[in-house]
N, C-alpha and C. Protein backbone atom coordinates (compact mmCIF):
# COMPACT_ATOMS: atom_id res chain seq x y z
N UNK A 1 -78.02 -134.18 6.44
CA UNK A 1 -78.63 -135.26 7.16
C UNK A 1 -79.41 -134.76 8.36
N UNK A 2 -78.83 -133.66 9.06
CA UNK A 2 -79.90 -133.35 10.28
C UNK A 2 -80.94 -132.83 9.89
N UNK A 3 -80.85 -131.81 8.69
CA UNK A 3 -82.29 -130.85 8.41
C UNK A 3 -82.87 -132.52 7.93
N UNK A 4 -82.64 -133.47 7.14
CA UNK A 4 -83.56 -133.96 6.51
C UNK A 4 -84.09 -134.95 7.96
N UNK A 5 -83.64 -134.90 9.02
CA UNK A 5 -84.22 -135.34 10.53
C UNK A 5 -85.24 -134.53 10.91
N UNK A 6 -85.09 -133.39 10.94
CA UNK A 6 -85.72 -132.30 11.62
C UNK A 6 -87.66 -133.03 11.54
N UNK A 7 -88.19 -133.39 11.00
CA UNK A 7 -89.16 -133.54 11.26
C UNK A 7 -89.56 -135.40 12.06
N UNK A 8 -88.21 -136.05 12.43
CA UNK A 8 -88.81 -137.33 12.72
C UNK A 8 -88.51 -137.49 14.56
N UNK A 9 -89.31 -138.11 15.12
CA UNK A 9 -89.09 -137.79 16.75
C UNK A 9 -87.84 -138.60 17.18
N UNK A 10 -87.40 -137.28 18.14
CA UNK A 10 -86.04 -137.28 19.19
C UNK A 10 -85.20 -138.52 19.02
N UNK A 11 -85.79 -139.57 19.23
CA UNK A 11 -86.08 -141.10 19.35
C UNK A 11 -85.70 -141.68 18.21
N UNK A 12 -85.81 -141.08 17.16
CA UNK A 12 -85.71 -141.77 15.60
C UNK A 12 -84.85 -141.61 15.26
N UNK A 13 -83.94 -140.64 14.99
CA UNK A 13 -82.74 -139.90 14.38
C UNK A 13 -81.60 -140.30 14.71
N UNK A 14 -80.98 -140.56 13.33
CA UNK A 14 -79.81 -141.62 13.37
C UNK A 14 -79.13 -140.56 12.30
N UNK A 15 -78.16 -140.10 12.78
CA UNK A 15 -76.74 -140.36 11.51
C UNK A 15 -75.91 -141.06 11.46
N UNK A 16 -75.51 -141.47 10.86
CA UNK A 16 -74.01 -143.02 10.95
C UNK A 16 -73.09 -142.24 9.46
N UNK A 17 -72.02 -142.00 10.18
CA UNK A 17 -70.39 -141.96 9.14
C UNK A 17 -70.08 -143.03 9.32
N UNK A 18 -69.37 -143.37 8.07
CA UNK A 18 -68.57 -144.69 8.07
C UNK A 18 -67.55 -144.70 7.52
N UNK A 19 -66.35 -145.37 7.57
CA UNK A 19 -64.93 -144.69 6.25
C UNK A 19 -64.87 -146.20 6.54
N UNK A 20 -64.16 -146.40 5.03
CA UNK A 20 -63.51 -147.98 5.38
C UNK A 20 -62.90 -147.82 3.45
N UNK A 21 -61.77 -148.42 3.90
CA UNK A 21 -60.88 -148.23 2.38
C UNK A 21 -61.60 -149.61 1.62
N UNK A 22 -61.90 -149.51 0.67
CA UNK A 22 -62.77 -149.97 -0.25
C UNK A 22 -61.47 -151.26 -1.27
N UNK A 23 -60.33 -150.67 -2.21
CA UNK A 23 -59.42 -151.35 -2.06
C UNK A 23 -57.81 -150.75 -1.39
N UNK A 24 -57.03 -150.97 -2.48
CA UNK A 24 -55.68 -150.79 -1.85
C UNK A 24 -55.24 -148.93 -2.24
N UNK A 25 -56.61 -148.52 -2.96
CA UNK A 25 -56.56 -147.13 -3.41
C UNK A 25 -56.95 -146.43 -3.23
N UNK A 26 -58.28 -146.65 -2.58
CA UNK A 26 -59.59 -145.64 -2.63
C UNK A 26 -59.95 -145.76 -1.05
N UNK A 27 -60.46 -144.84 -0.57
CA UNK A 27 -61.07 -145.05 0.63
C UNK A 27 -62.63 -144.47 0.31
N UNK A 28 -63.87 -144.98 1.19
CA UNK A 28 -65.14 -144.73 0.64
C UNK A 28 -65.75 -144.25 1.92
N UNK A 29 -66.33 -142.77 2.33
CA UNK A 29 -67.18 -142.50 3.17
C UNK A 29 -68.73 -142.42 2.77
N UNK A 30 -69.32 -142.98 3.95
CA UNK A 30 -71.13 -142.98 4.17
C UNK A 30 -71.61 -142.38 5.06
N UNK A 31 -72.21 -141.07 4.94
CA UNK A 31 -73.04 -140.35 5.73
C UNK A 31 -74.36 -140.77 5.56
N UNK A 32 -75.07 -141.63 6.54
CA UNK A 32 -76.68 -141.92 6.44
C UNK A 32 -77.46 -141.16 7.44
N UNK A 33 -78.38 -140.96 6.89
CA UNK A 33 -79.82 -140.63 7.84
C UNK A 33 -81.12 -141.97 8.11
N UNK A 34 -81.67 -141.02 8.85
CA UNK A 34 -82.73 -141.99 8.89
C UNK A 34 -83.90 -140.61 8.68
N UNK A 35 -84.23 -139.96 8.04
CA UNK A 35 -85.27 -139.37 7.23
C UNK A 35 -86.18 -139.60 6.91
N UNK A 36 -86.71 -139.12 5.93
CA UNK A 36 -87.53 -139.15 5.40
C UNK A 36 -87.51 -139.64 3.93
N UNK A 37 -86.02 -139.65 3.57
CA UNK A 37 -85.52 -139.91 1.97
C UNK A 37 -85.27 -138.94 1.39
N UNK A 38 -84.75 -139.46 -0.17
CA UNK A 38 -84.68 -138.63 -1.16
C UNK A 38 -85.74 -139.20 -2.37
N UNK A 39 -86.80 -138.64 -2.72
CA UNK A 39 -87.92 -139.36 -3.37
C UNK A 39 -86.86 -139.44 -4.62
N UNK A 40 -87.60 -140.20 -5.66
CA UNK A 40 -86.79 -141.06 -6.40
C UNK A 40 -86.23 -140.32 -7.60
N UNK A 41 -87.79 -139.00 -7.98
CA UNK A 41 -87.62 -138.51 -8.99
C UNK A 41 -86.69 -136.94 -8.40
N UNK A 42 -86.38 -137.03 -7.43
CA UNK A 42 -85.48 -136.01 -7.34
C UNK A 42 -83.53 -136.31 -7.32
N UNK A 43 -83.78 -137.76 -6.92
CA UNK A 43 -82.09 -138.24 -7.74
C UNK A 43 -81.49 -137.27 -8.02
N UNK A 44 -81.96 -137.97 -9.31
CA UNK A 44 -81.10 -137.29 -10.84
C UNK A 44 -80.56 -135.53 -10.54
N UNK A 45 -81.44 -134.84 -9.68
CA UNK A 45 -80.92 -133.30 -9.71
C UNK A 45 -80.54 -133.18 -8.87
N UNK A 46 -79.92 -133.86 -7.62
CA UNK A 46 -79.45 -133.65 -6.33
C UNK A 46 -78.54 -132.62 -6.57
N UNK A 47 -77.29 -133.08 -7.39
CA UNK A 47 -76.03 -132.07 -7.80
C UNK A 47 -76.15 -131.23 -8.81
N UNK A 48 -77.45 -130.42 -9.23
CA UNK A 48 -77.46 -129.63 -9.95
C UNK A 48 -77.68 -128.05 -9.33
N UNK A 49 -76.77 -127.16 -9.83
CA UNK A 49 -76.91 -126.50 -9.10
C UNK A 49 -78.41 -125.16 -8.51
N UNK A 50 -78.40 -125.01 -7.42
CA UNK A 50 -79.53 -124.33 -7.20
C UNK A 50 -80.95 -125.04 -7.00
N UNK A 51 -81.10 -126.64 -7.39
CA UNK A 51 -81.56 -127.42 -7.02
C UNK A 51 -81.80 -127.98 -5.41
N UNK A 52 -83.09 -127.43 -4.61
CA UNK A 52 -82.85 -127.45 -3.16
C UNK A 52 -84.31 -128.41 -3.05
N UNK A 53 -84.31 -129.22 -2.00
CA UNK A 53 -85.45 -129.98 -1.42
C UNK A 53 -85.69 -129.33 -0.34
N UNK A 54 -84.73 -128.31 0.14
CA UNK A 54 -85.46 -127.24 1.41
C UNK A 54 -86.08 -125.97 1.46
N UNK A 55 -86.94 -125.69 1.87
CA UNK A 55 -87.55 -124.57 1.36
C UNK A 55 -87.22 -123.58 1.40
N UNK A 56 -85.70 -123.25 2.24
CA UNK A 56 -84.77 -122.21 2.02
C UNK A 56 -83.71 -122.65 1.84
N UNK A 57 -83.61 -123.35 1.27
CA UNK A 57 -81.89 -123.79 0.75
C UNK A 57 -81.82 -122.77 -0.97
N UNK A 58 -80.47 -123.00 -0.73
CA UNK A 58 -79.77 -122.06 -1.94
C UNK A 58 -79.37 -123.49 -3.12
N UNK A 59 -79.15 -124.81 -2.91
CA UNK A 59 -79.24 -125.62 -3.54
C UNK A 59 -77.72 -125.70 -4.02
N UNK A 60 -76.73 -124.78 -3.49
CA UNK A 60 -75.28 -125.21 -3.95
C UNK A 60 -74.26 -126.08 -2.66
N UNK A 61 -74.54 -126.65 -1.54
CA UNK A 61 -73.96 -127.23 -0.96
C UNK A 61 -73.73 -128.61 -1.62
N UNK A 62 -74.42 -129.05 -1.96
CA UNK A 62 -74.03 -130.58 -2.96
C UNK A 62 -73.30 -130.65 -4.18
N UNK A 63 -73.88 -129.60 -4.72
CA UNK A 63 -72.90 -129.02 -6.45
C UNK A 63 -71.48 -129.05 -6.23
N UNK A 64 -71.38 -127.60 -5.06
CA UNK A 64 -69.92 -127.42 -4.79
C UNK A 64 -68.97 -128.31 -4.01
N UNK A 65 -69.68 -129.21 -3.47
CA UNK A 65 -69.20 -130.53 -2.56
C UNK A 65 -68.45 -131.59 -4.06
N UNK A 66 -69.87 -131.54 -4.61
CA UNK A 66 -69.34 -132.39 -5.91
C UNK A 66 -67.94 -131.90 -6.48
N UNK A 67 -67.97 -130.82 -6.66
CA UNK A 67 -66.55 -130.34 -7.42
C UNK A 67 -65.69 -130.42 -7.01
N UNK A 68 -65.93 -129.99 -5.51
CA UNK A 68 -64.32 -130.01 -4.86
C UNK A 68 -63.94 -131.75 -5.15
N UNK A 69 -64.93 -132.77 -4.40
CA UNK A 69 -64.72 -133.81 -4.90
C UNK A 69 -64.09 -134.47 -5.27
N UNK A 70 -64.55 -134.08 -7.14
CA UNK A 70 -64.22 -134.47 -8.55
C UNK A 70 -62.98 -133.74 -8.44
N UNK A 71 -62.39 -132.78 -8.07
CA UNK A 71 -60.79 -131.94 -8.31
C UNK A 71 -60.23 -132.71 -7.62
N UNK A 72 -60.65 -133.45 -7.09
CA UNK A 72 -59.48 -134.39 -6.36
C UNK A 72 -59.69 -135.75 -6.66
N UNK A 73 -59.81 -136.23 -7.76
CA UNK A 73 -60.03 -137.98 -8.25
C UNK A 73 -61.33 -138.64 -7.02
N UNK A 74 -61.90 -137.70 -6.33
CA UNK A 74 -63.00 -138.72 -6.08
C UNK A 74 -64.66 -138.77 -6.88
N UNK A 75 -65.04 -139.04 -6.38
CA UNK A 75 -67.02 -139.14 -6.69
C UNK A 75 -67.83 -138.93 -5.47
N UNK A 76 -68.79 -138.40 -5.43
CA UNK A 76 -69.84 -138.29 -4.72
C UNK A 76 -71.06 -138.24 -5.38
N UNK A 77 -71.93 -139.30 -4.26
CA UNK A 77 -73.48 -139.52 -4.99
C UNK A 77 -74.56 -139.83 -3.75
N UNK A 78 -75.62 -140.20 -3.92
CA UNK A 78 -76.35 -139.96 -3.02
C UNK A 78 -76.95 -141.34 -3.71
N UNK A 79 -78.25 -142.20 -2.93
CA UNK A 79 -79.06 -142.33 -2.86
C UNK A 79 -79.92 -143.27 -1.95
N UNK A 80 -80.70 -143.95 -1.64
CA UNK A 80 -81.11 -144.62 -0.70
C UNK A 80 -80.56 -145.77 0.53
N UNK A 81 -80.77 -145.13 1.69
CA UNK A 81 -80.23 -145.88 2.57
C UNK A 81 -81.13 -147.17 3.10
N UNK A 82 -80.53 -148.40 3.07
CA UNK A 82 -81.08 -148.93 3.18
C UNK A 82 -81.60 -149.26 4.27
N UNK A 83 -81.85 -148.65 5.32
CA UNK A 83 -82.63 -148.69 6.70
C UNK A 83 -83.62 -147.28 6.76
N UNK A 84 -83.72 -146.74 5.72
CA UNK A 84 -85.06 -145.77 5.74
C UNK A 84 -83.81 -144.52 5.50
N UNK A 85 -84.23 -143.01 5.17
CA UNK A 85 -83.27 -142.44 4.79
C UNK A 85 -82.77 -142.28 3.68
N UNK A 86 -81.81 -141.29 3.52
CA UNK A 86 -80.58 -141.16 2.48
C UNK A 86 -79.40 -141.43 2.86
N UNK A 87 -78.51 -141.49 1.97
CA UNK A 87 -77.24 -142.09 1.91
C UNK A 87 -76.30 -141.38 0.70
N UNK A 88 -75.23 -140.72 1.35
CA UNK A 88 -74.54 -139.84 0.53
C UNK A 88 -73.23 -140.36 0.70
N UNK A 89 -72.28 -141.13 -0.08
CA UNK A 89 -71.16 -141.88 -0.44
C UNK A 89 -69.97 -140.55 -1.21
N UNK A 90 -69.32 -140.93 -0.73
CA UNK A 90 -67.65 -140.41 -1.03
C UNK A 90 -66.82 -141.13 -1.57
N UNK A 91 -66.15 -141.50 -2.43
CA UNK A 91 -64.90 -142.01 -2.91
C UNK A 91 -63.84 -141.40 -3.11
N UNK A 92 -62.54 -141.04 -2.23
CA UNK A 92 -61.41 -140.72 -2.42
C UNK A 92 -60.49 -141.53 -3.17
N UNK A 93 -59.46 -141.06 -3.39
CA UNK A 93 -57.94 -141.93 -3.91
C UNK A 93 -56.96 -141.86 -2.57
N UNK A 94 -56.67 -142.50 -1.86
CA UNK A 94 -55.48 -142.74 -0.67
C UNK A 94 -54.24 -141.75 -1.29
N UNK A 95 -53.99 -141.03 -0.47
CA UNK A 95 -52.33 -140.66 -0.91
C UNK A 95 -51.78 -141.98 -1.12
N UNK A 96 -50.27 -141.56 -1.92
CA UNK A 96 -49.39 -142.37 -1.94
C UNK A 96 -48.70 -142.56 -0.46
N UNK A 97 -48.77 -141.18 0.32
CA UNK A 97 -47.79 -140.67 0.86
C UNK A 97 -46.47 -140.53 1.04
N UNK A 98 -46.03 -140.03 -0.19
CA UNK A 98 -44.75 -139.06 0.10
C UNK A 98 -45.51 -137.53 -0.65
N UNK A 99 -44.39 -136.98 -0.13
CA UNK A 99 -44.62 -135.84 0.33
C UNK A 99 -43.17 -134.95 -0.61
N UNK A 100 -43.63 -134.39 -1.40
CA UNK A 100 -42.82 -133.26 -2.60
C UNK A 100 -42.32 -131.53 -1.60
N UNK A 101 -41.25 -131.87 -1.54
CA UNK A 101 -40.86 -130.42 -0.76
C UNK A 101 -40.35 -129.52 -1.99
């Protein structure tokens, strides 16, 4: 979210996290920007790996984000925020909490 700031003035740049448990299972985080976006036809390859929109990115910070993720019953996805920007969503599973010694 900050590199995709880097080009909008001082003044403009917004990130907003948000967590809020979604139901009695899941909790859902939102990292937004206020950017420039994610154009539409680049979606689909956000999480592929080596796939970068920066001109020196290595393109595995989203892949490997995804996996760890997915190894743990959640999802992660990306796409338009609706105040200008991107928007990259998290879905966890809540512990039960107890705890296996």
């Amino acid at each position: 979210g900050m590199d995709a700031m880097a080009g909008q003035p001082a003044g403009a740049r917004r990130l907003t996290v948000r967590a809020r448990q979604t139901d009695s299972r899941t909790l859902q985080i939102a990292v937004c920007d206020s950017g420039s976006g994610i154009p539409e036809h680049h979606l689909p390859r956000l999480f592929e790996p080596f796939f970068s929109t920066k001109p020196n990115g290595l393109g595995l910070g989203l892949p490997l984000s995804r996996t760890i993720v997915e190894a743990h019953g959640g999802r992660l996805w990306a796409d338009h925020n609706p105040g200008g920007g991107a928007r990259l969503l998290l879905t966890m599973p809540i512990a039960s909490g107890g705890r296996s010694s």
